[in-house]
C-alpha atoms as a PDB file:
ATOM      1  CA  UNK A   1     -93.295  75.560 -57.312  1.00  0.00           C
ATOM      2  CA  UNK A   2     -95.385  75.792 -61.033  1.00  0.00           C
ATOM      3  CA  UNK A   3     -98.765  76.793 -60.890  1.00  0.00           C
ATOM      4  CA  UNK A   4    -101.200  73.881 -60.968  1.00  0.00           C
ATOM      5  CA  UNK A   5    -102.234  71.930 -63.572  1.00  0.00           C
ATOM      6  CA  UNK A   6    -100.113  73.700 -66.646  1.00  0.00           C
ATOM      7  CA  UNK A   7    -100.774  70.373 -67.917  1.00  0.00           C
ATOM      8  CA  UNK A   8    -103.976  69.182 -66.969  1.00  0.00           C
ATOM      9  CA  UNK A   9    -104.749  65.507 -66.151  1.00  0.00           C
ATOM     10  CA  UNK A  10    -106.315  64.648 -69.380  1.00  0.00           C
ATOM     11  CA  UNK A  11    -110.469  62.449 -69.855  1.00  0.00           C
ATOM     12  CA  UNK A  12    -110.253  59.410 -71.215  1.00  0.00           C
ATOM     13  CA  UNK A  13    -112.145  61.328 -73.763  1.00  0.00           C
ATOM     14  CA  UNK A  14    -108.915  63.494 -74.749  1.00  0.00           C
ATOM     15  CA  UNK A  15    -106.485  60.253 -75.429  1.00  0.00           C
ATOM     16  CA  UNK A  16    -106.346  57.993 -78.307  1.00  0.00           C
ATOM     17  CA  UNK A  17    -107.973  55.206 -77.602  1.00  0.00           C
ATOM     18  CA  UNK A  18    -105.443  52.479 -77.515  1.00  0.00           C
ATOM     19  CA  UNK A  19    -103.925  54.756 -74.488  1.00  0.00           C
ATOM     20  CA  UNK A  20    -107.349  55.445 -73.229  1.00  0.00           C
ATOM     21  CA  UNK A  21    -107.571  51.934 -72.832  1.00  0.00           C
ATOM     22  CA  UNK A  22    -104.368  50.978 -71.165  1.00  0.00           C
ATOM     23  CA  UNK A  23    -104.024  53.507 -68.868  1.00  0.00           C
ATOM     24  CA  UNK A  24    -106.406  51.788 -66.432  1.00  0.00           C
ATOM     25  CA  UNK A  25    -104.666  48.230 -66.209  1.00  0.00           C
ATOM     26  CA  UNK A  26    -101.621  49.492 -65.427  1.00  0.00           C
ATOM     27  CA  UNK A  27    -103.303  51.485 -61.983  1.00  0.00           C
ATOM     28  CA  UNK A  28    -103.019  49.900 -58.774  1.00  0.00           C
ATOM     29  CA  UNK A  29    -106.082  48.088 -57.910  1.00  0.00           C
ATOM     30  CA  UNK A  30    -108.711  50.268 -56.837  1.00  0.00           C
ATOM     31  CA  UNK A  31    -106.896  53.453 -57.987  1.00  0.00           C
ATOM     32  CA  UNK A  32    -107.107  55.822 -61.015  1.00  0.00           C
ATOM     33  CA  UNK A  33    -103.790  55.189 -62.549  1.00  0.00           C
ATOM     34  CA  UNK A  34    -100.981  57.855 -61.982  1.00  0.00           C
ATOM     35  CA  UNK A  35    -101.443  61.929 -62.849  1.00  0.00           C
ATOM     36  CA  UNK A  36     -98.095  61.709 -64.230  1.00  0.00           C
ATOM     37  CA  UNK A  37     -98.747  58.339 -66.415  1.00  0.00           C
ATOM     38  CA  UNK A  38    -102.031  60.070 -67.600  1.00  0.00           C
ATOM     39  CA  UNK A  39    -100.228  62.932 -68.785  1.00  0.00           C
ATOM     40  CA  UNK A  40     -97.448  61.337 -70.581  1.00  0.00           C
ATOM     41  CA  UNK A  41    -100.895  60.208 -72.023  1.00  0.00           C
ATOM     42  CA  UNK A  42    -100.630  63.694 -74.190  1.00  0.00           C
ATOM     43  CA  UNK A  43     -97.513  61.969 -76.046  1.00  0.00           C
ATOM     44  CA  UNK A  44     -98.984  58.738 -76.377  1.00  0.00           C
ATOM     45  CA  UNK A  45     -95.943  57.646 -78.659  1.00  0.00           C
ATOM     46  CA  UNK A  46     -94.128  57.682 -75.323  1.00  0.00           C
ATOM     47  CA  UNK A  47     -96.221  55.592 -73.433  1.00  0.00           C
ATOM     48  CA  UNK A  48     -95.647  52.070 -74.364  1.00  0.00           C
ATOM     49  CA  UNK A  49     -91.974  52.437 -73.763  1.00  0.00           C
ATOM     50  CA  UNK A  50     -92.040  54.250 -70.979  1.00  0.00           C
ATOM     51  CA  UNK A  51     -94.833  52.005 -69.211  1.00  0.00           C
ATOM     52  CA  UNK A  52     -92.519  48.736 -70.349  1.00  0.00           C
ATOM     53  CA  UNK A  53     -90.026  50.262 -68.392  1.00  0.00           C
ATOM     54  CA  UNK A  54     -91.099  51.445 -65.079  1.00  0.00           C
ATOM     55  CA  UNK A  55     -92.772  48.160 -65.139  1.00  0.00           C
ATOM     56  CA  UNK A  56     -89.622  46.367 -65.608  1.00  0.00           C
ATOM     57  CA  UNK A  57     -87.992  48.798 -62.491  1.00  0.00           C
ATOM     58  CA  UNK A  58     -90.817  48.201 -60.420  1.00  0.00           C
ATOM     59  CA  UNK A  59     -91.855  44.624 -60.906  1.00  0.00           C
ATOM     60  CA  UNK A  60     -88.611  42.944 -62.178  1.00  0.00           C
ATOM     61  CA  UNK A  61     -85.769  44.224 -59.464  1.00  0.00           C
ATOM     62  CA  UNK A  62     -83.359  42.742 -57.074  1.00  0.00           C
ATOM     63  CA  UNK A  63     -83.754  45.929 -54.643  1.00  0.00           C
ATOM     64  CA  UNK A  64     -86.776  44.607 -51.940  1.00  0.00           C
ATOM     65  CA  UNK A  65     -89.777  47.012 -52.084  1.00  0.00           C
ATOM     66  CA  UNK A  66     -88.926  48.186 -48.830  1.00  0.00           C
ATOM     67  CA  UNK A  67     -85.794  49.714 -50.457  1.00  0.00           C
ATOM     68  CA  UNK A  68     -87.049  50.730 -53.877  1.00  0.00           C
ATOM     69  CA  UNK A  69     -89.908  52.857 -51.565  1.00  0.00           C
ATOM     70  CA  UNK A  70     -86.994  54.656 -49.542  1.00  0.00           C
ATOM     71  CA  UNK A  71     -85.345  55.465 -52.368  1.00  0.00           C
ATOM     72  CA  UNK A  72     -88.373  57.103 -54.125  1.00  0.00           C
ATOM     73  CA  UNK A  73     -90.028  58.912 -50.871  1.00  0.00           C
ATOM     74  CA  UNK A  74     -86.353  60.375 -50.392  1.00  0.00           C
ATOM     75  CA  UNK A  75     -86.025  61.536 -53.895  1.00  0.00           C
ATOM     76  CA  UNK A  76     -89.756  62.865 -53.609  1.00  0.00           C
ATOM     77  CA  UNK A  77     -88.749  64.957 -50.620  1.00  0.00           C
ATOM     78  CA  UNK A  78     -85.113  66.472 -51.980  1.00  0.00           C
ATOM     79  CA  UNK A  79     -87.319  67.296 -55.153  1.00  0.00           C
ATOM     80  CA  UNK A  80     -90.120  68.860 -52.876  1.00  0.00           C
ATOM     81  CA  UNK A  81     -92.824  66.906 -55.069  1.00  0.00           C
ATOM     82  CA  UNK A  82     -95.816  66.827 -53.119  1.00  0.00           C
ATOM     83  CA  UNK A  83     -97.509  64.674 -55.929  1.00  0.00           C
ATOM     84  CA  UNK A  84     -94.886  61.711 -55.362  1.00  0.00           C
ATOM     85  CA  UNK A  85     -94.542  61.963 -51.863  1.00  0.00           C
ATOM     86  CA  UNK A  86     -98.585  61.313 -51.761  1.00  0.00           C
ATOM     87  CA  UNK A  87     -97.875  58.405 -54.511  1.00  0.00           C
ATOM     88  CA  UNK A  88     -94.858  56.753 -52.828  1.00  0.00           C
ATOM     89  CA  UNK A  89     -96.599  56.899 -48.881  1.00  0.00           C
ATOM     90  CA  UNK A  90     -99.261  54.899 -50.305  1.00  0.00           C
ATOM     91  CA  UNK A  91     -96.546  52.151 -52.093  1.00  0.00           C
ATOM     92  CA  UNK A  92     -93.970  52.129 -48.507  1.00  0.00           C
ATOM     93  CA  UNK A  93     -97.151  51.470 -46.266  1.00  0.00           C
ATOM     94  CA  UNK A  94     -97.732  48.378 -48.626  1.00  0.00           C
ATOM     95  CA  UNK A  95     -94.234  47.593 -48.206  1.00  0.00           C
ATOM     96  CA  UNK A  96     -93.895  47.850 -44.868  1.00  0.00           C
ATOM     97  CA  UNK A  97     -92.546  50.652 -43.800  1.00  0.00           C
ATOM     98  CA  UNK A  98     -94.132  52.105 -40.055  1.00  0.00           C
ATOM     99  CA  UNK A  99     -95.305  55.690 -40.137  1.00  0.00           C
ATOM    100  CA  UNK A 100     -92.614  57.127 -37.746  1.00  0.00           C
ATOM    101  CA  UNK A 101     -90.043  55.392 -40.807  1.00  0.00           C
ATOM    102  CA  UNK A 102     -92.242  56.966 -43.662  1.00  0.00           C
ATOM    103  CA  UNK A 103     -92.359  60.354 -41.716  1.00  0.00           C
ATOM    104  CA  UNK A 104     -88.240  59.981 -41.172  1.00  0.00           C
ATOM    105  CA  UNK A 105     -87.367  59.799 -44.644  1.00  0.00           C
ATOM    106  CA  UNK A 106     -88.016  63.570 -44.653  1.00  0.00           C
ATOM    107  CA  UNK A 107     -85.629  64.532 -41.724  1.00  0.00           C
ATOM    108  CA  UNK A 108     -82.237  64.347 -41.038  1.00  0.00           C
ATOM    109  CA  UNK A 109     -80.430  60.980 -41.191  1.00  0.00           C
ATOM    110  CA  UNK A 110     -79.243  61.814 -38.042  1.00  0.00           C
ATOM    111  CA  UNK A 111     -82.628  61.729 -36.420  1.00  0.00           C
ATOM    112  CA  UNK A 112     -84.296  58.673 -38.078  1.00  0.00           C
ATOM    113  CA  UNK A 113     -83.064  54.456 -36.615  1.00  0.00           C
ATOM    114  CA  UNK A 114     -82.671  52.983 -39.768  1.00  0.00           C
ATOM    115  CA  UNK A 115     -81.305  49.018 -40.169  1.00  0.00           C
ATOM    116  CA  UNK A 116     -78.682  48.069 -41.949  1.00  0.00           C
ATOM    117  CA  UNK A 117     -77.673  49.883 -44.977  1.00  0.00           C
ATOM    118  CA  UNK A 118     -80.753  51.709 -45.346  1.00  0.00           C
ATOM    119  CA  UNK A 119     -78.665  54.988 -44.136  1.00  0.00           C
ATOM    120  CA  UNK A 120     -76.616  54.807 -47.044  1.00  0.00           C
ATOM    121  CA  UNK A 121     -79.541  54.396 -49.488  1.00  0.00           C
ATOM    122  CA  UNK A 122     -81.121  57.686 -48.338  1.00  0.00           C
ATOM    123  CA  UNK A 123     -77.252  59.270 -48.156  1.00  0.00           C
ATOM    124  CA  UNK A 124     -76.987  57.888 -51.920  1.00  0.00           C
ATOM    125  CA  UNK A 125     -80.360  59.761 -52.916  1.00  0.00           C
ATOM    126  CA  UNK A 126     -78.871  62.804 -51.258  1.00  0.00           C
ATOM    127  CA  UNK A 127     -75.910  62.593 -52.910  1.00  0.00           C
ATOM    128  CA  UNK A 128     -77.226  61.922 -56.329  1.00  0.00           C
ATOM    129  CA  UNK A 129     -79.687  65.175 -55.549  1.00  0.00           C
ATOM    130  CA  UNK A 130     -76.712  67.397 -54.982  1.00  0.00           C
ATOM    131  CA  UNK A 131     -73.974  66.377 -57.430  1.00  0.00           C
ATOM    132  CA  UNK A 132     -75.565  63.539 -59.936  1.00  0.00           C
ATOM    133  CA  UNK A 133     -72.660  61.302 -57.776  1.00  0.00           C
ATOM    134  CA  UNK A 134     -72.118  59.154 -55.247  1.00  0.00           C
ATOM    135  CA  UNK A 135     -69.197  59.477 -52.790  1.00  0.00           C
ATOM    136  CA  UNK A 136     -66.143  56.990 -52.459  1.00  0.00           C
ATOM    137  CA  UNK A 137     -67.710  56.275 -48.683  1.00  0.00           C
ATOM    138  CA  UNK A 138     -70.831  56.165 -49.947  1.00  0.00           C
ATOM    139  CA  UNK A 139     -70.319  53.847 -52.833  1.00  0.00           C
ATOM    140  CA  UNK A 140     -68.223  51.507 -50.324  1.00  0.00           C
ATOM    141  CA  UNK A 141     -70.729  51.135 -47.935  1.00  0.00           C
ATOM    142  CA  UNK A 142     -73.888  50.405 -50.348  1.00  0.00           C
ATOM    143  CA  UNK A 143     -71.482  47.953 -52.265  1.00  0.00           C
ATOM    144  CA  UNK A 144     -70.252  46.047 -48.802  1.00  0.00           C
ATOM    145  CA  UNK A 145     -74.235  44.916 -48.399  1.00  0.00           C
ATOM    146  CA  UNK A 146     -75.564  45.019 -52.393  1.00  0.00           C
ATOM    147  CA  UNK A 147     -74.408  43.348 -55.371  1.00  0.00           C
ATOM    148  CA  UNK A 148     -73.905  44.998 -59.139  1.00  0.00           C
ATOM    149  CA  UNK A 149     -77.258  44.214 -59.684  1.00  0.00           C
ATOM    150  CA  UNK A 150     -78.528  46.195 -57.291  1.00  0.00           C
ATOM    151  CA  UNK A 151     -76.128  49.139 -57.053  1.00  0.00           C
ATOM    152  CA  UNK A 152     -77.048  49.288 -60.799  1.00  0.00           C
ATOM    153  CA  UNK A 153     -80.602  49.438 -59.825  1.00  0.00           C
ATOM    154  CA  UNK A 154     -80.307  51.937 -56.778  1.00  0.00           C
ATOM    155  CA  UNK A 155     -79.214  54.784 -59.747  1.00  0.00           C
ATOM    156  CA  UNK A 156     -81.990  53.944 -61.597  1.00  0.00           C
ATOM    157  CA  UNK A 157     -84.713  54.099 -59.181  1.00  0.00           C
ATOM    158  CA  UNK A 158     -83.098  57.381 -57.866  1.00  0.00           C
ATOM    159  CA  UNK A 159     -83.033  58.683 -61.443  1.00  0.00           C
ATOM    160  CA  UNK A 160     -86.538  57.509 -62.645  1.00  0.00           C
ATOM    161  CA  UNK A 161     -88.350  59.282 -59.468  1.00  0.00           C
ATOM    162  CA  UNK A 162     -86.021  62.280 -59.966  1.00  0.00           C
ATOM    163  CA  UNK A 163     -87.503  62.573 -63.467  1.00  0.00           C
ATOM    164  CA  UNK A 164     -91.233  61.698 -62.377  1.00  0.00           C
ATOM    165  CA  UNK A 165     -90.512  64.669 -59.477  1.00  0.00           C
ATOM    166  CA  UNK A 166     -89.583  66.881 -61.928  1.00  0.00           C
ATOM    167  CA  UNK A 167     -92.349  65.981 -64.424  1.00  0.00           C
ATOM    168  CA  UNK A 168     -95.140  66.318 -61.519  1.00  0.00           C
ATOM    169  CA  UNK A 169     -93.731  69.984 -60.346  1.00  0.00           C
ATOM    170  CA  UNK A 170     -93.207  71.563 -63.772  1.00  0.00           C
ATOM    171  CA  UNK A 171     -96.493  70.160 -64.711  1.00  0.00           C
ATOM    172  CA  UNK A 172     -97.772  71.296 -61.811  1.00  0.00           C
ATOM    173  CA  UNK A 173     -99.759  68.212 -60.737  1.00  0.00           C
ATOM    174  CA  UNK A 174    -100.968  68.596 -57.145  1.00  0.00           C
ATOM    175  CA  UNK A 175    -100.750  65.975 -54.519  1.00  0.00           C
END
């Protein structure tokens, strides 16, 4: 794990202003927007495109919320990233998901009663963890319940939290 804050959370006071000022409409309501959105903050050529498309993953998907939330709280826990664990509990309660389901993402597969497909969603995020793939049985299974637009989207959800994991433990952003 890094040491804390080896990029600290930046003042509204240390941005430019036009990021200054955006950074706060794009937080949930009530909410200081994301450590990891304020930092990329720092590089504030990167934060129009990069905002433009998380919104676009988040807001514009086939996968249900319930799903997109699985995906990133199982990512968050093979990437040990406290920070987007604490993010992504907050988004699969508002999407749902019971506390025994939130707290069985973390365990096992075997120990968790999960509807559906939602078994091979977590198995994908596994699988994409270990070997940046998804197995034949895998693949079959997701694609017997989703369409391409969705399978599509189920790599990129798993990639974009993998990358916001990584960001939040290298920059050492506490939960």
């Amino acid at each position: 794990m890094a040491a804390q804050n080896r990029i600290p959370v930046p003042d509204a006071s240390d941005l430019r202003e036009d990021v200054a000022a955006l950074l706060p409409l794009i937080a949930p309501a009530g909410r200081e927007p994301a450590r990891t959105m304020a930092i990329l903050g720092r590089q504030p050529e990167l934060v129009s495109p990069f905002l433009s498309w998380a919104a676009a993953l988040a807001l514009n998907g086939v996968l249900s919320a319930r799903a997109h939330e699985l995906l990133a709280l199982r990512v968050a826990h093979n990437c040990e990233s406290a920070f987007e664990w604490a993010e992504h509990v907050e988004y699969a309660r508002a999407a749902g998901l019971a506390e025994r389901e939130i707290a069985a993402v973390s365990q096992s597969l075997d120990e968790g009663e999960w509807p559906d497909a939602e078994p091979a969603l977590l198995r994908a995020a596994d699988e994409l963890h270990r070997g940046c793939n998804i197995t034949d049985a895998t693949w079959a299974e997701l694609a017997s319940v989703y369409d391409l637009p969705a399978l599509v989207e189920i790599l990129f959800v798993v990639g974009q939290y993998t990358m916001l994991s990584m960001v939040a433990n290298a920059a050492g952003i506490p939960a």
